[in-house]
N, C-alpha and C. Protein backbone atom coordinates (compact mmCIF):
# COMPACT_ATOMS: atom_id res chain seq x y z
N UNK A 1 -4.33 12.08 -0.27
CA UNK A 1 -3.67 11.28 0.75
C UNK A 1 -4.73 10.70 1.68
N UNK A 2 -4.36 9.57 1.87
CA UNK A 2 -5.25 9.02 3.05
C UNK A 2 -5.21 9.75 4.48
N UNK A 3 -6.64 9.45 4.78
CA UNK A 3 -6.72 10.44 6.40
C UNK A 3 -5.66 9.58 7.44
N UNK A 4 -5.34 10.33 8.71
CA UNK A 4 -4.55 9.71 9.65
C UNK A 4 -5.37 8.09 10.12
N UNK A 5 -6.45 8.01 10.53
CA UNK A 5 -6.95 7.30 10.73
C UNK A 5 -7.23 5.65 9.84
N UNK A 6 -6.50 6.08 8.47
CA UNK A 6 -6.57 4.87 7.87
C UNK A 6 -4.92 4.41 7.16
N UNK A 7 -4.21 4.66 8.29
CA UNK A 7 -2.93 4.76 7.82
C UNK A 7 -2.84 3.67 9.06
N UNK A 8 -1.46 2.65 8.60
CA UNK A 8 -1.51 1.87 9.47
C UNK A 8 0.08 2.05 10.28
N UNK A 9 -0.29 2.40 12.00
CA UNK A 9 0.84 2.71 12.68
C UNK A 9 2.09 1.59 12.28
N UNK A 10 3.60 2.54 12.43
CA UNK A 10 4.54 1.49 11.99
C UNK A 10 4.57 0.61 13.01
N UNK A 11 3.99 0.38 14.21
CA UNK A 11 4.30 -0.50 15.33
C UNK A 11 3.66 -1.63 15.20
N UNK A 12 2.44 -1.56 14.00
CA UNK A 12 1.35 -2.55 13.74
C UNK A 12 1.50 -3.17 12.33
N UNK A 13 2.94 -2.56 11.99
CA UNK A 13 3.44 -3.31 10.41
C UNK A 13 3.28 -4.89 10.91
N UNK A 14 3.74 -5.63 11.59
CA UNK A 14 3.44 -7.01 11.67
C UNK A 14 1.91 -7.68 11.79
N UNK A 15 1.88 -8.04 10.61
CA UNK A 15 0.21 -8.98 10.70
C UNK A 15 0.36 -10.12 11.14
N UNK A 16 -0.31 -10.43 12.16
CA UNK A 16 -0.93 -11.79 12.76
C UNK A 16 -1.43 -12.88 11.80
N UNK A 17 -0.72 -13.77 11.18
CA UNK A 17 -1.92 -14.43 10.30
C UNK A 17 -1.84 -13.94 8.84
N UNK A 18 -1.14 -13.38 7.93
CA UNK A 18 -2.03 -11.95 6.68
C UNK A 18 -1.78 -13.07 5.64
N UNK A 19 -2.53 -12.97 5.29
CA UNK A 19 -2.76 -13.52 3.99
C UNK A 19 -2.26 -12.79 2.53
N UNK A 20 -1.26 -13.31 2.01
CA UNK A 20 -0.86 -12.46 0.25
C UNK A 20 -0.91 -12.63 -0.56
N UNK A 21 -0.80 -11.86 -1.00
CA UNK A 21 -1.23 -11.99 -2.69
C UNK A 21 0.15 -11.25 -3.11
N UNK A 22 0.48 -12.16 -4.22
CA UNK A 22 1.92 -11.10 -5.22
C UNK A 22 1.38 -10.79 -6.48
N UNK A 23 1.65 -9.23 -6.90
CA UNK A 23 0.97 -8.94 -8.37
C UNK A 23 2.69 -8.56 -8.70
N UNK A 24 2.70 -7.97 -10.16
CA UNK A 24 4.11 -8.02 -10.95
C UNK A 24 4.83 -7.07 -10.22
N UNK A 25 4.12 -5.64 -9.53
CA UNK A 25 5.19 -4.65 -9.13
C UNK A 25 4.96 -4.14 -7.92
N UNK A 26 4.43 -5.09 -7.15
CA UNK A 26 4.47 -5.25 -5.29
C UNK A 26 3.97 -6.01 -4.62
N UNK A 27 3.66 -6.65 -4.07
CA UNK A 27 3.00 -7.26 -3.03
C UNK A 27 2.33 -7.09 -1.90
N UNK A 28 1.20 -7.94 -1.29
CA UNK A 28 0.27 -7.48 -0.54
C UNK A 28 0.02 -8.19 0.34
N UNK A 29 -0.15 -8.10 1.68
CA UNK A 29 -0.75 -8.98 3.00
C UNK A 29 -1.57 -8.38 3.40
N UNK A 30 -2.78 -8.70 3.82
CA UNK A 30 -3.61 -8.40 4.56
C UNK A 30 -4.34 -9.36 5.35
N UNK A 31 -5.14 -8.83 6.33
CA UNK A 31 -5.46 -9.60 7.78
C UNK A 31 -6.39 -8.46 7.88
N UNK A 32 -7.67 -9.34 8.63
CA UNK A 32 -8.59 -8.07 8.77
C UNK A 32 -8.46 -7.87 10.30
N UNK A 33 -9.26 -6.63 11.04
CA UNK A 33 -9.44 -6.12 12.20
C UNK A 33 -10.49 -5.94 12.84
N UNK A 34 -10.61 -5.34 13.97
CA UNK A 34 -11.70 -5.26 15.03
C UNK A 34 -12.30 -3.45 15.10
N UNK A 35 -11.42 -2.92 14.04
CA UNK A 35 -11.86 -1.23 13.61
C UNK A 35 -12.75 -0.84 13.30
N UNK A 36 -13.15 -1.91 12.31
CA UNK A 36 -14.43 -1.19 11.27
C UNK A 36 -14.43 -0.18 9.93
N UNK A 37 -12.75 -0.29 9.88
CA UNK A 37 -12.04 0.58 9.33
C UNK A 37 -10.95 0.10 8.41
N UNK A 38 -10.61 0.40 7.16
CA UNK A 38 -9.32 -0.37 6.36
C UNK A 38 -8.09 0.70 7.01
N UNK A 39 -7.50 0.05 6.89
CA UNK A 39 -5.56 0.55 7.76
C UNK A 39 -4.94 0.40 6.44
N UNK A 40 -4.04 1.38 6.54
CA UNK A 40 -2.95 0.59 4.91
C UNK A 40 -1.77 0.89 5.30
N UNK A 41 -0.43 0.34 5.05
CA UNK A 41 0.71 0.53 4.91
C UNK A 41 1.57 -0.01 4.02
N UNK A 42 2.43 1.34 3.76
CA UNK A 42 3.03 0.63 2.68
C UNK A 42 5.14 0.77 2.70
N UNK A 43 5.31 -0.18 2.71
CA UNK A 43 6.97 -0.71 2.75
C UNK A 43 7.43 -0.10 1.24
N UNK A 44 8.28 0.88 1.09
CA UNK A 44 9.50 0.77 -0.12
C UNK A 44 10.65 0.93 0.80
N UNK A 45 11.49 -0.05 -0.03
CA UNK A 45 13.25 -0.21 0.86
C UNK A 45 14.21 1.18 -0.07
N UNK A 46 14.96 0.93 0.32
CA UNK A 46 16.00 1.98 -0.36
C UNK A 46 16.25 0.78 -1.38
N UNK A 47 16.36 -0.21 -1.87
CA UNK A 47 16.34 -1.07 -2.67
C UNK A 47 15.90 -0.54 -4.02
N UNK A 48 14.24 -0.50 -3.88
CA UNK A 48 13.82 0.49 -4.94
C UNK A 48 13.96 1.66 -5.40
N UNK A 49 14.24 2.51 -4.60
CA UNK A 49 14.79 3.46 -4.94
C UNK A 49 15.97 4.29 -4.00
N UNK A 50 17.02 4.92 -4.69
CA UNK A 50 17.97 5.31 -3.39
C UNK A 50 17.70 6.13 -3.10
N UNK A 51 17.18 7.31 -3.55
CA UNK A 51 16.50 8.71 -2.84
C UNK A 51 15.14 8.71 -2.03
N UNK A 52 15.01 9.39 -1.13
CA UNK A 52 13.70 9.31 -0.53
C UNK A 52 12.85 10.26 -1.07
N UNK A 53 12.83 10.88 -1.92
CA UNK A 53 12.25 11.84 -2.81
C UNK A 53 11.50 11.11 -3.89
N UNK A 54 12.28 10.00 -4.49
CA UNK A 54 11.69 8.99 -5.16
C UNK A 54 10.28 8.18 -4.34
N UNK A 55 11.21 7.93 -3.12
CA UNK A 55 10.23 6.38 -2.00
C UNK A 55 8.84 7.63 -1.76
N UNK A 56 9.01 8.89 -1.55
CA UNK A 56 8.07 9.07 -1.17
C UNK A 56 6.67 9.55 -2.16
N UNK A 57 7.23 9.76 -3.47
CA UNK A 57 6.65 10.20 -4.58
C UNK A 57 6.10 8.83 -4.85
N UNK A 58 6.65 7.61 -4.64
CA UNK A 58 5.76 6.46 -5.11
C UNK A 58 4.70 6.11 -3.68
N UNK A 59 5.08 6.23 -2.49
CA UNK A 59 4.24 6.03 -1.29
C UNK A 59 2.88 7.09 -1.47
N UNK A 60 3.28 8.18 -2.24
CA UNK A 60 1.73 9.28 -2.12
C UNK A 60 0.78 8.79 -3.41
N UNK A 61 1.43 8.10 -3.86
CA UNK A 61 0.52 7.89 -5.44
C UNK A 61 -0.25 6.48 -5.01
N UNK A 62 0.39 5.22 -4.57
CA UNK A 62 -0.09 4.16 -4.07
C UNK A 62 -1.08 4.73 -3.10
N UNK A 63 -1.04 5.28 -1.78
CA UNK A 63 -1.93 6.24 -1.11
C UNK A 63 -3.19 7.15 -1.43
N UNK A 64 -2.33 7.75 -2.88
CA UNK A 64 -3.99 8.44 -3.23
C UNK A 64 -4.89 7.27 -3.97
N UNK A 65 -4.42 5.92 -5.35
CA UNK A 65 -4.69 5.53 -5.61
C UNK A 65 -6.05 4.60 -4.46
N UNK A 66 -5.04 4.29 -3.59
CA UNK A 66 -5.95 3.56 -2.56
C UNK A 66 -7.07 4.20 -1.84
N UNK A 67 -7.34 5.90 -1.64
CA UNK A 67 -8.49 6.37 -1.33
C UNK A 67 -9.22 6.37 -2.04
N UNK A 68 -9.07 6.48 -3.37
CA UNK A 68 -9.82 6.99 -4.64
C UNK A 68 -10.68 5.64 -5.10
N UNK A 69 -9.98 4.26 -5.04
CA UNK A 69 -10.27 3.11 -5.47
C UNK A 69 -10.74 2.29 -4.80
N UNK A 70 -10.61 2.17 -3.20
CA UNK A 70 -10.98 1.18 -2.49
C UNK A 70 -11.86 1.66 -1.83
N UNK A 71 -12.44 0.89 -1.32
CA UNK A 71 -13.82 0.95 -0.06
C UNK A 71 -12.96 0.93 1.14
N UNK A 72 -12.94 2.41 1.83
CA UNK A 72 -12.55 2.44 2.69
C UNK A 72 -13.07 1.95 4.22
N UNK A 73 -14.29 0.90 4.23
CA UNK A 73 -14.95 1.18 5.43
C UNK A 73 -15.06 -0.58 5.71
N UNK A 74 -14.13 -1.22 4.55
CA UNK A 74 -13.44 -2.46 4.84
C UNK A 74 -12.86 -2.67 6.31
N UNK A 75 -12.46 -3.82 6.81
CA UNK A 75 -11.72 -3.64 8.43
C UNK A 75 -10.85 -4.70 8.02
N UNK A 76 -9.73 -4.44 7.35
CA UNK A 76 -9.03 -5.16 6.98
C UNK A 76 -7.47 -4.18 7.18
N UNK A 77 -6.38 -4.62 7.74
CA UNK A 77 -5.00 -4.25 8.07
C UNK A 77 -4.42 -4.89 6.39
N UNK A 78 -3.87 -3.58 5.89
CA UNK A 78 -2.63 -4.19 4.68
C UNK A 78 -1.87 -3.84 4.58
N UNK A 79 -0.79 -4.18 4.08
CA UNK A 79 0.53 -3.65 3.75
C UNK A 79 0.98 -3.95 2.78
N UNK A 80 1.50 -2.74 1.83
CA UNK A 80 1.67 -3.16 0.63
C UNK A 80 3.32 -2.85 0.38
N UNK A 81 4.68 -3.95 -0.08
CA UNK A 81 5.59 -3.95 -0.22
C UNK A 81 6.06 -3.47 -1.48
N UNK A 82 6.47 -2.62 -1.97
CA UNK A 82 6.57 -2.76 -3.41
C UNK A 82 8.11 -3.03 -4.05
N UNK A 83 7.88 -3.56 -5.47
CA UNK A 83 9.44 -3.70 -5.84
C UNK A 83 10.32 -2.69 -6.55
N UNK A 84 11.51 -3.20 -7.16
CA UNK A 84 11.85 -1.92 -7.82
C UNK A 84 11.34 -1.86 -9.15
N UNK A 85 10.80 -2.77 -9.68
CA UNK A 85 10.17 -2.19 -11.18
C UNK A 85 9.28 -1.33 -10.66
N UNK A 86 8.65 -1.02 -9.83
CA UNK A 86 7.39 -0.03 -10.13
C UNK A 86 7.87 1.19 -10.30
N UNK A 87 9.65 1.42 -9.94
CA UNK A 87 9.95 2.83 -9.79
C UNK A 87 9.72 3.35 -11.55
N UNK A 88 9.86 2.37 -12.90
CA UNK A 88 9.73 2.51 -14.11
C UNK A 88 8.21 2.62 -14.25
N UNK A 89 7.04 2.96 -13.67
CA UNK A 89 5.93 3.09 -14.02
C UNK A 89 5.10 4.35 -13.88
N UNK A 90 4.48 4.19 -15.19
CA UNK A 90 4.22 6.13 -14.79
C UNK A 90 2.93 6.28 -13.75
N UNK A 91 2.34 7.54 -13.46
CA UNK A 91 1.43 7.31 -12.72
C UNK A 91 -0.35 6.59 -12.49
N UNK A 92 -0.60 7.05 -14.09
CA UNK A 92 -1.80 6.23 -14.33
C UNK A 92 -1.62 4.68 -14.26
N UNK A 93 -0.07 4.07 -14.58
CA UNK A 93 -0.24 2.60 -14.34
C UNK A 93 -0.12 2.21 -12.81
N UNK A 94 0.50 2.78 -11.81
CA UNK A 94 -0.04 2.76 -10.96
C UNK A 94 -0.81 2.33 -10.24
N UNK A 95 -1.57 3.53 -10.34
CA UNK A 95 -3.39 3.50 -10.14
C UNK A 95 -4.09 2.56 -10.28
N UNK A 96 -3.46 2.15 -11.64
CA UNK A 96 -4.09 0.88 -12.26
C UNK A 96 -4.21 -0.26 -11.50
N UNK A 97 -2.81 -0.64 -11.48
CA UNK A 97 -2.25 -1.84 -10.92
C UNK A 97 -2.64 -1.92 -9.34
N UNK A 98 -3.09 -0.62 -8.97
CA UNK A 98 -3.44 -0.48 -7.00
C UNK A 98 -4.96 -0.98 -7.41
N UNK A 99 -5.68 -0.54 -7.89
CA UNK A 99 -7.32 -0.59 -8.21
C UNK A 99 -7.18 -2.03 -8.52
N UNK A 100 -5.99 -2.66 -9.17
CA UNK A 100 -7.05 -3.98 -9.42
C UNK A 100 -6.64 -4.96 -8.14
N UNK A 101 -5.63 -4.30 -7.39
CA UNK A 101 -5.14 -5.55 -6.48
C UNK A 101 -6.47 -5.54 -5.57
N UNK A 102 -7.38 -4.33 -5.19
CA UNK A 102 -8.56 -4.59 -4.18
C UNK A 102 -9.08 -5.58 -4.13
């Protein structure tokens, strides 16, 4: 899991400006910052999934994927939305699909 410090507060979900990118099974805005530090957040609706047992089993995998894969020392704010196909994806695709959106 990502440390507290690179988690992005829900009060700061709105980016100024973010720039996106859409890949097949979420989407991405980002806007950089004055931290020195990458922030991440990530949106699943009850849309994708109706249990939160589900939302949160896909929020820790996107999360670990993103420590493991990205350069954390980026200063860039993101937020990553995802849809409901990703709830059909196992975990190595994932990973996958988080590693290449960097």
């Amino acid at each position: 899991m990502l440390s507290k410090k690179n988690r992005l507060p829900a009060n700061a979900m709105r980016l100024k400006e973010p720039t996106s990118f859409n890949f097949k099974h979420f989407s991405m805005k980002k806007t950089e910052n004055d931290l020195g530090y990458l922030r991440v957040g990530v949106i699943i609706s009850t849309k994708v999934d109706r249990l939160s047992v589900g939302r949160h089993r896909i929020k820790r995998q996107i999360m670990e994927s993103i420590r493991l894969n990205w350069n954390l020392k980026n200063s860039y704010d993101v937020i990553i939305i995802a849809f409901p196909s990703l709830t059909k994806l196992e975990d190595k695709d994932i990973q996958e699909e988080v590693r290449q959106a960097q």
